[in-house]
C-alpha atoms as a PDB file:
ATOM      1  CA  UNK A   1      91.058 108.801 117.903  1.00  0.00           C
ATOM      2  CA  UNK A   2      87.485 109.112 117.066  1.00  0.00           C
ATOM      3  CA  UNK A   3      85.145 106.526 117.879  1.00  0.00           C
ATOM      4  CA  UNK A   4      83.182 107.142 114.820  1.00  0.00           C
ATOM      5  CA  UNK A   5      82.985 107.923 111.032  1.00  0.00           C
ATOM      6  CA  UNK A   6      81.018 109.635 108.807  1.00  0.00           C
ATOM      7  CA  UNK A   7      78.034 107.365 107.530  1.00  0.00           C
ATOM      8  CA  UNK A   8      78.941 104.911 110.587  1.00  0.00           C
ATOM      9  CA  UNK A   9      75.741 105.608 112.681  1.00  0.00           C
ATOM     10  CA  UNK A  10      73.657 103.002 110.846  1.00  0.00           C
ATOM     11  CA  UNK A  11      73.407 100.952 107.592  1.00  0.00           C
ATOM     12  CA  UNK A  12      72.442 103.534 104.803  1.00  0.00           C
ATOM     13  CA  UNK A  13      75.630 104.455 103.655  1.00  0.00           C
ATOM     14  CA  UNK A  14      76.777 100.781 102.794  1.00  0.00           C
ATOM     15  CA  UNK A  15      73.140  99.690 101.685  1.00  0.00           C
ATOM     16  CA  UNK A  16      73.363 102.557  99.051  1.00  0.00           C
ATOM     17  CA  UNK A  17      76.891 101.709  97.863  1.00  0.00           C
ATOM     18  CA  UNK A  18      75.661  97.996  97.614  1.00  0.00           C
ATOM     19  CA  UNK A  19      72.632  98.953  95.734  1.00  0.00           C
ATOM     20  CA  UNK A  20      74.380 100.857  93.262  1.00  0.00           C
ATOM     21  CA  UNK A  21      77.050  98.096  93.166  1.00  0.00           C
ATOM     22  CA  UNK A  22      74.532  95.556  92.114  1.00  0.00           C
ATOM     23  CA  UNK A  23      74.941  91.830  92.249  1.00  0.00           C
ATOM     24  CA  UNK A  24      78.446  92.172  91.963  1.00  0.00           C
ATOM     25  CA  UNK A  25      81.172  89.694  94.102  1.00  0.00           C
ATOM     26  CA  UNK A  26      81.244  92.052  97.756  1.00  0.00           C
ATOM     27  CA  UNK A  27      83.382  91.251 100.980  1.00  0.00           C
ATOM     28  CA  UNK A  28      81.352  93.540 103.521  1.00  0.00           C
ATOM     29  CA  UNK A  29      82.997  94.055 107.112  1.00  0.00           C
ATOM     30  CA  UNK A  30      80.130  94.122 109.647  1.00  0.00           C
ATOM     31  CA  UNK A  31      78.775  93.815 113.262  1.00  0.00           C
ATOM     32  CA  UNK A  32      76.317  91.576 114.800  1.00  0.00           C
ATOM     33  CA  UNK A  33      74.432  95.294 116.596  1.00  0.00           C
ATOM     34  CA  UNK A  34      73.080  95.617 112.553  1.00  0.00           C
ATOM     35  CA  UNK A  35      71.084  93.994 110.156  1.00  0.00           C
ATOM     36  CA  UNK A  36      73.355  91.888 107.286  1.00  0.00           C
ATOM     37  CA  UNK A  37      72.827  93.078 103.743  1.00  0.00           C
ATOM     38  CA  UNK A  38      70.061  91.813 101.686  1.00  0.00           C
ATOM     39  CA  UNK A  39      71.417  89.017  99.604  1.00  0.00           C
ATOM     40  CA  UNK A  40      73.707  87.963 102.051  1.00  0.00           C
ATOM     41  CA  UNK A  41      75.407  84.126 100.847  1.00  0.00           C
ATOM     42  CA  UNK A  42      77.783  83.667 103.793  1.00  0.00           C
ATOM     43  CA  UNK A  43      78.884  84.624 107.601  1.00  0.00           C
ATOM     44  CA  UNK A  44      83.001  84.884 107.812  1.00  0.00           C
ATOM     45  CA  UNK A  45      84.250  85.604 111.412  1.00  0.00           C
ATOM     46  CA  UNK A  46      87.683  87.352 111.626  1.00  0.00           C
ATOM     47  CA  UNK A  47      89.044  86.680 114.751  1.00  0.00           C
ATOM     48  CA  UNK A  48      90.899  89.439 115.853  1.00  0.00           C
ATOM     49  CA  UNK A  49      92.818  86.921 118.638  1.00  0.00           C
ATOM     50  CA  UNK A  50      90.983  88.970 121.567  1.00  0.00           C
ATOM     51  CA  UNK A  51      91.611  92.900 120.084  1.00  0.00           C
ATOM     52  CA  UNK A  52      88.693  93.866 119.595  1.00  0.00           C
ATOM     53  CA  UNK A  53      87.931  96.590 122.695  1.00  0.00           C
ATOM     54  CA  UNK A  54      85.982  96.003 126.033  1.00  0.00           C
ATOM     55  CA  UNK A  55      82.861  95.297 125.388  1.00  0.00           C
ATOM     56  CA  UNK A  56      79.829  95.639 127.700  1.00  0.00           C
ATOM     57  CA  UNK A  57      81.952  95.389 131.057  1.00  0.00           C
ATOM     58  CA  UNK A  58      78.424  93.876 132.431  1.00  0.00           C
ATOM     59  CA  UNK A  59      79.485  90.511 131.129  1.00  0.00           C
ATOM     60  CA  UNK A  60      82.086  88.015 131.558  1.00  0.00           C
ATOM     61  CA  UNK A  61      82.862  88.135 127.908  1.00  0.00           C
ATOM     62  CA  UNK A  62      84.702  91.126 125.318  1.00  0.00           C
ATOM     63  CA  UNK A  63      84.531  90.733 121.764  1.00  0.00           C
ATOM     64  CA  UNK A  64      87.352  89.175 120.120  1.00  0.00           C
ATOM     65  CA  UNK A  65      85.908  88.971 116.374  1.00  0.00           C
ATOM     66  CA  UNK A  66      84.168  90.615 113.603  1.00  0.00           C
ATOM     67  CA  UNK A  67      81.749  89.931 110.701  1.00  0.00           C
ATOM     68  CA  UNK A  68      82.310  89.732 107.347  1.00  0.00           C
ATOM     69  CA  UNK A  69      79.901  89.553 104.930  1.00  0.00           C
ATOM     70  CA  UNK A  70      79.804  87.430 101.094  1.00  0.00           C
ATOM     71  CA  UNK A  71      77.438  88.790  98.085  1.00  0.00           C
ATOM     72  CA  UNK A  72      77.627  87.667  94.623  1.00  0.00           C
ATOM     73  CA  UNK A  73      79.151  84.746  92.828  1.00  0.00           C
ATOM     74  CA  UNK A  74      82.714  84.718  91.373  1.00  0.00           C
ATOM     75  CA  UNK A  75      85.084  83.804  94.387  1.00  0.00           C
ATOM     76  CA  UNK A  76      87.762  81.306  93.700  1.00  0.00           C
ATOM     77  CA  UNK A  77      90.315  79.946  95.326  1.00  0.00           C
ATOM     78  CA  UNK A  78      91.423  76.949  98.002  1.00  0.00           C
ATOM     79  CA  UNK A  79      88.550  76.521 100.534  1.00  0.00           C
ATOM     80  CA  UNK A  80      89.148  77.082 103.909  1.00  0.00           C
ATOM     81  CA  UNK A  81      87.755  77.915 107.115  1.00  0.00           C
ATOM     82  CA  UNK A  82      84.971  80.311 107.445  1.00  0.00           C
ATOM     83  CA  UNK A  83      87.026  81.608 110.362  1.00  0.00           C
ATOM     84  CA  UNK A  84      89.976  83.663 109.738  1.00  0.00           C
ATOM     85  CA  UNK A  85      92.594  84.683 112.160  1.00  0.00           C
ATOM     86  CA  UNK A  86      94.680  87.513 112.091  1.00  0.00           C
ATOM     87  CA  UNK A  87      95.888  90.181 114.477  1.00  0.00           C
ATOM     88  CA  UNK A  88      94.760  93.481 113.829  1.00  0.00           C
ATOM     89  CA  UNK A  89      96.206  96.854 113.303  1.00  0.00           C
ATOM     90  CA  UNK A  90      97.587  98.195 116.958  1.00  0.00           C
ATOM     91  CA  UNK A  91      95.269 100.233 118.604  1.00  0.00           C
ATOM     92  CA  UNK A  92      97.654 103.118 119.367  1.00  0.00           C
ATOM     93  CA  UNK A  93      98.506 105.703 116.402  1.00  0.00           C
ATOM     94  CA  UNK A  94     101.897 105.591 117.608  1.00  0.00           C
ATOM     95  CA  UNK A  95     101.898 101.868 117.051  1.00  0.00           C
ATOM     96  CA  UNK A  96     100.031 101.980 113.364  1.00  0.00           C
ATOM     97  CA  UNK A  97      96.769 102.637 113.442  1.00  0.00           C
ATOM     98  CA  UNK A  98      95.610 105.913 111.806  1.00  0.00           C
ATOM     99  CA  UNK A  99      91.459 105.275 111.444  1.00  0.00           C
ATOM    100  CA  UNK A 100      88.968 104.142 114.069  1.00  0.00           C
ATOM    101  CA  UNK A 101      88.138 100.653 111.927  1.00  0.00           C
ATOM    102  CA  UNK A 102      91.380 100.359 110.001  1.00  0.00           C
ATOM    103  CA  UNK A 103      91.661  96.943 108.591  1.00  0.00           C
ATOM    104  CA  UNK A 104      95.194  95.149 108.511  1.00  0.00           C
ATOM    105  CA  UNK A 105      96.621  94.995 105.058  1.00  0.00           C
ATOM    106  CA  UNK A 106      97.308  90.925 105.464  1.00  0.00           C
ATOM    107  CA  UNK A 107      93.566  90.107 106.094  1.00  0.00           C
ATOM    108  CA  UNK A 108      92.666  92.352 103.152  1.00  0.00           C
ATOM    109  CA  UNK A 109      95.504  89.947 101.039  1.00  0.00           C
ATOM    110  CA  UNK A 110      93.695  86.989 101.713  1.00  0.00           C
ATOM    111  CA  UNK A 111      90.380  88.269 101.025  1.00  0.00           C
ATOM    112  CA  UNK A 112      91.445  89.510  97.678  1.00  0.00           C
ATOM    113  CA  UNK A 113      93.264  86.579  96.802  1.00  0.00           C
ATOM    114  CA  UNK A 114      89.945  84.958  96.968  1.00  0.00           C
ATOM    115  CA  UNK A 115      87.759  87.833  94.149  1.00  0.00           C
ATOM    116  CA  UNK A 116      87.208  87.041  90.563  1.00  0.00           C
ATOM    117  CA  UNK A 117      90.003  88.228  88.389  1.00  0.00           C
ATOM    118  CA  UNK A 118      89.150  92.054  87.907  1.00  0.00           C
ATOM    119  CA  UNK A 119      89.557  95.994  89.854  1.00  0.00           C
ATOM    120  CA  UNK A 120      89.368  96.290  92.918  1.00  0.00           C
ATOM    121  CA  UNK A 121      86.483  98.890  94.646  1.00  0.00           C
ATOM    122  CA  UNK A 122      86.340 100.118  97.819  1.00  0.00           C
ATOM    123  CA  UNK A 123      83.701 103.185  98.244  1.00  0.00           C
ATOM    124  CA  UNK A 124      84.973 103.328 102.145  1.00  0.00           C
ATOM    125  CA  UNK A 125      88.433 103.389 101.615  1.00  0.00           C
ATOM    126  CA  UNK A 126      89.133 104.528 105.048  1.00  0.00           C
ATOM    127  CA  UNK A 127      93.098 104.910 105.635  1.00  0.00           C
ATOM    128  CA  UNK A 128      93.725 102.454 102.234  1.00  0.00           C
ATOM    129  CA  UNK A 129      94.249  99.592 103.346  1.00  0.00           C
ATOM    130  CA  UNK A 130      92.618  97.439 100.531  1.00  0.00           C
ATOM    131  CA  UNK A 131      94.296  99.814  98.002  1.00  0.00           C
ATOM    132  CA  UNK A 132      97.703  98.651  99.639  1.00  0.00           C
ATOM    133  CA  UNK A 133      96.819  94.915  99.750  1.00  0.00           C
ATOM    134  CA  UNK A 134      94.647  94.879  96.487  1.00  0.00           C
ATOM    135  CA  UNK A 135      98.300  96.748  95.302  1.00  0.00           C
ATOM    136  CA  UNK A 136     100.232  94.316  97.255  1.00  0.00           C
ATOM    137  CA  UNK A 137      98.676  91.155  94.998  1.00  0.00           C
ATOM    138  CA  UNK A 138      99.129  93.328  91.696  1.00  0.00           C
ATOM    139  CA  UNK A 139      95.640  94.233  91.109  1.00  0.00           C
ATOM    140  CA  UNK A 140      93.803  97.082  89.962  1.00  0.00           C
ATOM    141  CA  UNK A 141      91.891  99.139  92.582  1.00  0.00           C
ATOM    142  CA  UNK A 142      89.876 102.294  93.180  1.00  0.00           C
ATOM    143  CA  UNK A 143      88.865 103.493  96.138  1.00  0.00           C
ATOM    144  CA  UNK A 144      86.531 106.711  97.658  1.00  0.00           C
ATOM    145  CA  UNK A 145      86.737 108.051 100.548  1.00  0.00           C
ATOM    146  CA  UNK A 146      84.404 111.104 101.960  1.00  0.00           C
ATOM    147  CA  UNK A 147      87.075 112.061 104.768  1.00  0.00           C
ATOM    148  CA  UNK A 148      89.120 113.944 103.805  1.00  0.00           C
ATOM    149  CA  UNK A 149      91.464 113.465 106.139  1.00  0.00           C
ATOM    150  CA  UNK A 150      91.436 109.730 105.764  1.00  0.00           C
ATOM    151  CA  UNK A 151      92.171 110.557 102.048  1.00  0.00           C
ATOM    152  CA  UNK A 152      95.122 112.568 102.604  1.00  0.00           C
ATOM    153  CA  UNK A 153      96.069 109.274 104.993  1.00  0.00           C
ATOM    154  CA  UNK A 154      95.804 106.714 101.573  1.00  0.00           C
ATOM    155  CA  UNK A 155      97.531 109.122  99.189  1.00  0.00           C
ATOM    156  CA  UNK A 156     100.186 109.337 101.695  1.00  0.00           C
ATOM    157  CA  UNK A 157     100.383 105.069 102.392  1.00  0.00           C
ATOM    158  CA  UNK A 158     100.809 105.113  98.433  1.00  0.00           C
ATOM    159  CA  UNK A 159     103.198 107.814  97.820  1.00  0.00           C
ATOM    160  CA  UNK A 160     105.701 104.854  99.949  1.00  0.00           C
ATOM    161  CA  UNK A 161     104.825 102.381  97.158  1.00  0.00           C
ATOM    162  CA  UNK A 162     106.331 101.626  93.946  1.00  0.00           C
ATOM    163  CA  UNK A 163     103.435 102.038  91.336  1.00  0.00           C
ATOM    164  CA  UNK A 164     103.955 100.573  87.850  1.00  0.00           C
ATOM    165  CA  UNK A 165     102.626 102.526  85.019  1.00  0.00           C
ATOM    166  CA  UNK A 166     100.974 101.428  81.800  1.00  0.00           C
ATOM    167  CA  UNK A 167     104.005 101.971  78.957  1.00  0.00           C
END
């Protein structure tokens, strides 16, 4: 699998989509190695229960989490921990995983669960998982993706789904 995307060799890419996307409510996935958006409001930490690769083998720790980043105003929703566990997507393409930073679809749930009423964008749609859980919670959602590949991937995740259409 490759270790990298298109756009994924520094922050340009997202800080265009976010400047385009305004002051709008944003859930941003992230790393600690680059700088946090402008106008970031809050730090969440998934914790990936210890998945998370290797690491620099020079030191007696391996990363176990990742960042998520909160813009805008709008979220809603019980408050809880800005720590959120969940295991993610096997590593293995013969045990699920079909992009380099696919995202598991029950994270995604919970993040959405917590947007202002609304659709659904993701301009790094990736493999579709937040199509599938944005789905999942029976919202709206559009998503762009510039791999084609990783297109043909989402298209394929929602051909298996039942999609209701307006009458």
């Amino acid at each position: 699998m490759a270790s990298s995307i298109i756009g994924d060799e520094d922050t340009a890419a997202r800080d265009a989509a976010l400047a385009a996307w305004g002051g709008a409510p944003a859930l941003v996935f992230g790393t600690w190695r680059a700088s946090r958006p402008v106008d970031t409001r809050a730090l969440l930490v998934w914790d990936t229960k210890g998945a998370n690769g290797m690491g620099d083998l020079s030191i007696p720790w391996k990363p176990s989490h990742q960042e998520i980043y909160v813009l805008g105003t709008g979220f809603r929703g019980r408050r809880d921990s800005d720590v959120i566990v969940c295991a993610p997507v096997q590593s293995a393409a013969t045990r699920g995983r079909v992009h380099p930073h696919q995202k598991p679809v029950p994270l995604l749930e919970r993040l959405i669960d917590k947007c202002p009423p609304g659709v659904v964008a993701d301009p790094f749609a990736g493999s579709g998982s937040t199509l599938v859980a944005a789905r999942n919670l029976g919202r709206r959602v559009v998503g762009a993706e510039i791999e084609e590949h990783y297109c043909e991937i989402a298209a394929r995740r929602f051909d298996q789904l039942c999609l209701e259409l307006p009458t």
